[in-house]
N, C-alpha and C. Protein backbone atom coordinates (compact mmCIF):
# COMPACT_ATOMS: atom_id res chain seq x y z
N UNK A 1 -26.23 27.37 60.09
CA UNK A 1 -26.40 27.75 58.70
C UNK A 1 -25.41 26.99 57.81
N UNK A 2 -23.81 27.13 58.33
CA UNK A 2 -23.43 26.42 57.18
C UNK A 2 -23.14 25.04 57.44
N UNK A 3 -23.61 24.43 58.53
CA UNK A 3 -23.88 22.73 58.92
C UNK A 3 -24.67 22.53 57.76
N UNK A 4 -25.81 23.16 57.59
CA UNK A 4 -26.64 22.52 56.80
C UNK A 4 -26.46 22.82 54.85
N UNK A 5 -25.36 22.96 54.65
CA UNK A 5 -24.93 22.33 53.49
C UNK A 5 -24.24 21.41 53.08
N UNK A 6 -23.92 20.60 54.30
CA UNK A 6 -23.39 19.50 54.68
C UNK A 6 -24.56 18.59 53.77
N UNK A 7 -26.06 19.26 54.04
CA UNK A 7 -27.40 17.88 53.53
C UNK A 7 -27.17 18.10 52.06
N UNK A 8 -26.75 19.82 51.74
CA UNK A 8 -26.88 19.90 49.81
C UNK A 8 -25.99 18.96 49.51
N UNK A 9 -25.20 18.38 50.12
CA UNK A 9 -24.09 17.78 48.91
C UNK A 9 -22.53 18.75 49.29
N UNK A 10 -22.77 19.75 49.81
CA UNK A 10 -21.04 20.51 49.55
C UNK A 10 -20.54 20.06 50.96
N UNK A 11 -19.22 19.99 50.59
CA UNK A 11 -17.72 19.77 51.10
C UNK A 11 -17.84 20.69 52.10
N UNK A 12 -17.61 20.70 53.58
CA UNK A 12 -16.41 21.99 54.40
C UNK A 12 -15.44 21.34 54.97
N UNK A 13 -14.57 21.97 54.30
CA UNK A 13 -12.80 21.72 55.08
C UNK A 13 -12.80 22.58 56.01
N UNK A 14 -12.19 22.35 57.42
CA UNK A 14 -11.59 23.64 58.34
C UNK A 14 -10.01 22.97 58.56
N UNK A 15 -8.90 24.41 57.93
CA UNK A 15 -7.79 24.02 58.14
C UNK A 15 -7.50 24.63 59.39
N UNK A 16 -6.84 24.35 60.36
CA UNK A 16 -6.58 24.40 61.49
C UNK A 16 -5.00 24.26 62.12
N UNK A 17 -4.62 25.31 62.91
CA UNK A 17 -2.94 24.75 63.51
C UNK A 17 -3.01 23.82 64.73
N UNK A 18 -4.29 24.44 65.20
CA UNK A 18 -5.03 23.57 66.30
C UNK A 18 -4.29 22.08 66.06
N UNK A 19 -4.18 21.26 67.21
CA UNK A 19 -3.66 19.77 67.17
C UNK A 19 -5.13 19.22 67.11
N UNK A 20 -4.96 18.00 66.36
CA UNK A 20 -6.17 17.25 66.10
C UNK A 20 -7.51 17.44 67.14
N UNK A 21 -7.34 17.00 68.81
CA UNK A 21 -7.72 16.49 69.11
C UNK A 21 -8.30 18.17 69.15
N UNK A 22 -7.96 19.03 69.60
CA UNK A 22 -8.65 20.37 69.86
C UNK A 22 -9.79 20.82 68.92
N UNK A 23 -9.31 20.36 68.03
CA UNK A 23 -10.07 20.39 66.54
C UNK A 23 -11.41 20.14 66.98
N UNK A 24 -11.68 17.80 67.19
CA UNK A 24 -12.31 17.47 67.33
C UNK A 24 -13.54 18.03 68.24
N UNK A 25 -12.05 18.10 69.97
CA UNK A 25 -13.47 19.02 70.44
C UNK A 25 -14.74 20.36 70.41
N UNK A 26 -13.76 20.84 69.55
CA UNK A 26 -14.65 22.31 69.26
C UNK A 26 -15.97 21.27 67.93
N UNK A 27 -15.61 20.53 67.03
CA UNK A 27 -16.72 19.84 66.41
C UNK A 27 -17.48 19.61 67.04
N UNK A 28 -17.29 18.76 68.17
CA UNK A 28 -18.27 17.80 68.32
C UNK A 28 -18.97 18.90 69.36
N UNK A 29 -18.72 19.71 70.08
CA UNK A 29 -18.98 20.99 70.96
C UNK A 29 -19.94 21.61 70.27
N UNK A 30 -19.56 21.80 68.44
CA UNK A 30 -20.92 23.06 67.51
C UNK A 30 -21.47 22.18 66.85
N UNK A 31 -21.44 20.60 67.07
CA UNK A 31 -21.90 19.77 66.22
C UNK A 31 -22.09 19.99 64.88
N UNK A 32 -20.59 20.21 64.46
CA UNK A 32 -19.92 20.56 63.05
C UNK A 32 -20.16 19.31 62.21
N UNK A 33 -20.63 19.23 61.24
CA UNK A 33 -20.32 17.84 60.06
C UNK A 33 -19.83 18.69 59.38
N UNK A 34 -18.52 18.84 59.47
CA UNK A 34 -17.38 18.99 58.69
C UNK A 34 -16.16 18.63 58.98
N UNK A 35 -15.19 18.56 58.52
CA UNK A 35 -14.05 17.62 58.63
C UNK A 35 -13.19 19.29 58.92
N UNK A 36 -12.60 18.63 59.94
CA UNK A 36 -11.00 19.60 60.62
C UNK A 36 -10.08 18.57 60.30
N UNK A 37 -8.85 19.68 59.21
CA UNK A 37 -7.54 19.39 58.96
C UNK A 37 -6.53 20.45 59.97
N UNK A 38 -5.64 19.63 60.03
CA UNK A 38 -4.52 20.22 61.04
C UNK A 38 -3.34 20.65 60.33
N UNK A 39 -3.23 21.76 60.60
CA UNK A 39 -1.69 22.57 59.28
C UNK A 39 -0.50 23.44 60.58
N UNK A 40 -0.49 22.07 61.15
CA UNK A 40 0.61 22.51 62.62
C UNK A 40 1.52 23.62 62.69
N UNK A 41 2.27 22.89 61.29
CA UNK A 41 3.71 23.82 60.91
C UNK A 41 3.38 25.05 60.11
N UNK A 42 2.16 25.21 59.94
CA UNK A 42 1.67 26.34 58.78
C UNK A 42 2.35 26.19 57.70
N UNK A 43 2.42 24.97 57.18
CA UNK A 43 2.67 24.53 55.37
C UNK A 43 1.67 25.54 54.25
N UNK A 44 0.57 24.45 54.77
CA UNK A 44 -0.33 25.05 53.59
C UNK A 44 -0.51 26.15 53.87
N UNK A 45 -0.89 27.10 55.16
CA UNK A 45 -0.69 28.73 55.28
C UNK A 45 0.16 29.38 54.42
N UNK A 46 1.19 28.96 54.72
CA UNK A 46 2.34 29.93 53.76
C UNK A 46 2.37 29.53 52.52
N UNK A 47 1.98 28.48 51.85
CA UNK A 47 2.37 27.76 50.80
C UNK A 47 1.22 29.11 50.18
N UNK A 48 0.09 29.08 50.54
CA UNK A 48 -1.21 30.19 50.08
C UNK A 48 -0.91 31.81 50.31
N UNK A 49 -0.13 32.00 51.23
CA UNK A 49 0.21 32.99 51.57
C UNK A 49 -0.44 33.81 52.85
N UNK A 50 -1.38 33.08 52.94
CA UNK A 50 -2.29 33.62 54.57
C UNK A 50 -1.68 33.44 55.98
N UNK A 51 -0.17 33.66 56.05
CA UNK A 51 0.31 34.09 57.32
C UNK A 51 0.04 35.50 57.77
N UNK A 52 -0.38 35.61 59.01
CA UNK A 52 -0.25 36.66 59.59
C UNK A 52 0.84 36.55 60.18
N UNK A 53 2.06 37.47 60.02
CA UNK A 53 3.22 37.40 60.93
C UNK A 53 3.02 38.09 62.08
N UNK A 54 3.35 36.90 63.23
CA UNK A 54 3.98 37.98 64.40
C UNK A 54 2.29 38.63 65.00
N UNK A 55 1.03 37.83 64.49
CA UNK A 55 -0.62 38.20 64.68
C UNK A 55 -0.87 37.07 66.11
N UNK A 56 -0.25 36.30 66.63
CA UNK A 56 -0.54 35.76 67.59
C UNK A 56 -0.88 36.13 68.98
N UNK A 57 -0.81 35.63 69.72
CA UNK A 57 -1.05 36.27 71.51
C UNK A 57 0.56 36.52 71.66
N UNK A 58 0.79 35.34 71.49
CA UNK A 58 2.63 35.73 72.29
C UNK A 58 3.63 35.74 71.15
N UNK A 59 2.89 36.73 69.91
CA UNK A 59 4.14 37.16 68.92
C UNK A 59 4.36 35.90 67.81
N UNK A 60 3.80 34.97 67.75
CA UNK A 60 4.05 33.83 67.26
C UNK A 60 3.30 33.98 65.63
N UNK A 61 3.75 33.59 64.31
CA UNK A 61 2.83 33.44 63.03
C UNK A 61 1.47 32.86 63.36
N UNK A 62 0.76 33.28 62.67
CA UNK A 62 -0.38 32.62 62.67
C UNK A 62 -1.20 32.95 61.46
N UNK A 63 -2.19 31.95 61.16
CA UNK A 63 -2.91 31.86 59.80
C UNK A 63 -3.94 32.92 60.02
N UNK A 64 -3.77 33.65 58.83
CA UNK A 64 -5.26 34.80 58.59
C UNK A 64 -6.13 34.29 58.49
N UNK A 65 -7.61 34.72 59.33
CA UNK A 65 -8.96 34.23 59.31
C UNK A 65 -8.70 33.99 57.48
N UNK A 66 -9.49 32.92 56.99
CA UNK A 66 -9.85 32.91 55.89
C UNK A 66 -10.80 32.01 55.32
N UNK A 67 -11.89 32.66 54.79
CA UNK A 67 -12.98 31.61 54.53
C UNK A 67 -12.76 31.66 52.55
N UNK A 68 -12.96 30.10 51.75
CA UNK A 68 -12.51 29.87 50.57
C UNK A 68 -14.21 29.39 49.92
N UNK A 69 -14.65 29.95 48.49
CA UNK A 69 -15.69 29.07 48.16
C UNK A 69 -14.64 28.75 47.03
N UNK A 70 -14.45 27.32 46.80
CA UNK A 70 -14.24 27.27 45.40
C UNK A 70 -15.25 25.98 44.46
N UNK A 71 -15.70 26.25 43.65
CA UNK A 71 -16.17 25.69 42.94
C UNK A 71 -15.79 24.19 42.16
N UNK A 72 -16.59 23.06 41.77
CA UNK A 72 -16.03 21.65 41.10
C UNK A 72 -14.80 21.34 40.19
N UNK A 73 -14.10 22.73 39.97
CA UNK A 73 -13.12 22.62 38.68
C UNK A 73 -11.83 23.66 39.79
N UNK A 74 -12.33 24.16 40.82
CA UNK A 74 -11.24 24.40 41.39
C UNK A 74 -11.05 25.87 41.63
N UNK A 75 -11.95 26.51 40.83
CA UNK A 75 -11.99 27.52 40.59
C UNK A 75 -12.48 28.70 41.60
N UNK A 76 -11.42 29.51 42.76
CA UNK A 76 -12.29 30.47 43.65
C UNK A 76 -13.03 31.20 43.35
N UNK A 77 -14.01 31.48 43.82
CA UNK A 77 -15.72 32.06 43.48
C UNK A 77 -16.12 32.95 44.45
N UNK A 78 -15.37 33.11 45.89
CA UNK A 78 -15.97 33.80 46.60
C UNK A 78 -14.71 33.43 47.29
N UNK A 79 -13.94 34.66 48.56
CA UNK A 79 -13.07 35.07 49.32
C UNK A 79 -12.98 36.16 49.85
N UNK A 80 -13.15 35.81 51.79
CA UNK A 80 -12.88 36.80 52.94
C UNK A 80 -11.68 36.79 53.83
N UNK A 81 -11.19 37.78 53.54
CA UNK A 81 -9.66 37.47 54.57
C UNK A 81 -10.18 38.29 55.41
N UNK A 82 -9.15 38.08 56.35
CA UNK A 82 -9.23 38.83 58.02
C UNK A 82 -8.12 39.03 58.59
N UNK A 83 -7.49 40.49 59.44
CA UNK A 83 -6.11 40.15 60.20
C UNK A 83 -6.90 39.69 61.48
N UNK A 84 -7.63 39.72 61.97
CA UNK A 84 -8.11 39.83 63.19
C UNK A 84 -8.58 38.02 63.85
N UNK A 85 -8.87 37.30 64.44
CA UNK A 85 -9.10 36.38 64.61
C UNK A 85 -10.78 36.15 65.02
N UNK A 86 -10.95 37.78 65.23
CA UNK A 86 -12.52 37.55 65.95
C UNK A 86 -13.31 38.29 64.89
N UNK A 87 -12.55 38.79 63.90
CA UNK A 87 -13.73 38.85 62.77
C UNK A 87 -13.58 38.04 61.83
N UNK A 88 -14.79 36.93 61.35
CA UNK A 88 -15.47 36.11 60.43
C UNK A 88 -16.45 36.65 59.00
N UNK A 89 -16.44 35.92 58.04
CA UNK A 89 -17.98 36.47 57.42
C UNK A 89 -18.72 35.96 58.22
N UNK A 90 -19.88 36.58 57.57
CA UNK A 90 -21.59 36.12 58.02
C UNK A 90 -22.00 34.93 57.50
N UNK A 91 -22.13 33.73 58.17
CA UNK A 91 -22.13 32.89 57.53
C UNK A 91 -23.71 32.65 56.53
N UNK A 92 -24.52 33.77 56.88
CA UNK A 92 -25.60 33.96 55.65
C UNK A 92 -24.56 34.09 54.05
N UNK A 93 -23.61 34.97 54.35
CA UNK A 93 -22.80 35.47 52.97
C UNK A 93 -22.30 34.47 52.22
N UNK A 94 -21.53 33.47 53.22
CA UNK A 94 -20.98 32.19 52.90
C UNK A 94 -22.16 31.67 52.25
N UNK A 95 -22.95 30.98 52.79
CA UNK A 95 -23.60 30.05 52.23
C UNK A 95 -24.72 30.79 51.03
N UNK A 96 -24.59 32.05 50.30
CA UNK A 96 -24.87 32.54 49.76
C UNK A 96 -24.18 32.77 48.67
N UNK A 97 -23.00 32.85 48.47
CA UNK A 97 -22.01 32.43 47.96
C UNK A 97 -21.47 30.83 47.36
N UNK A 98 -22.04 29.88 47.90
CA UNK A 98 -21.88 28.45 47.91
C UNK A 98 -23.37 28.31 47.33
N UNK A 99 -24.30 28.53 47.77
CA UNK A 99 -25.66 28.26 46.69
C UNK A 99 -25.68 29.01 45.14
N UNK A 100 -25.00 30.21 45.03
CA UNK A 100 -24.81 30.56 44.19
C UNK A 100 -23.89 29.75 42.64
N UNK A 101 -23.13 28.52 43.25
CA UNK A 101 -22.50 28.04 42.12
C UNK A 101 -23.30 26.88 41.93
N UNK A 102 -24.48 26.55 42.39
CA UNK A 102 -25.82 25.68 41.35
C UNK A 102 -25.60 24.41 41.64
N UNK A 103 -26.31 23.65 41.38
CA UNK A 103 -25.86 22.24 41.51
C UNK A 103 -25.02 21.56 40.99
């Protein structure tokens, strides 16, 4: 579902602590056309504020599930946080949310 707004024209970033290459393989694994960024040190996590402290397996920070729509001017339009790692939106919602800001 949301591969295929890859054909409308929209952007998906996945930020990730994941090291590159882990990244890659889970892409090329869901045959993702979307681009994985790597946020090792959790910069941009904290810089946004989506640390989960101390939410890891072995006690360690880690980034809150978080899915972002933002719109051509920058503007967020739609946002799901999560403490949990195994709950996601629906990616019907997402891309319902992303058709919603028009061409």
């Amino acid at each position: 579902m949301l591969t295929e707004l890859g054909d409308e024209g929209i952007q998906i970033l996945v930020i990730s602590p994941d090291p590159n290459e882990k990244s890659q393989e889970l892409a090329q694994r869901l045959r993702a056309r979307y681009r994985f960024l790597a946020d090792r040190d959790l910069a941009v996590t904290r810089r946004y504020g989506l640390v989960h402290a101390r939410g890891g397996n072995k006690g360690q920070d880690v980034p809150r599930p978080t899915t972002v729509v933002v719109d051509r001017r920058g503007i967020v339009r739609w946002l799901s946080l999560s403490d949990s790692i195994q709950v996601r939106p629906d990616p019907t919602a997402v891309a319902r949310a992303v058709r919603q800001l028009g061409p």
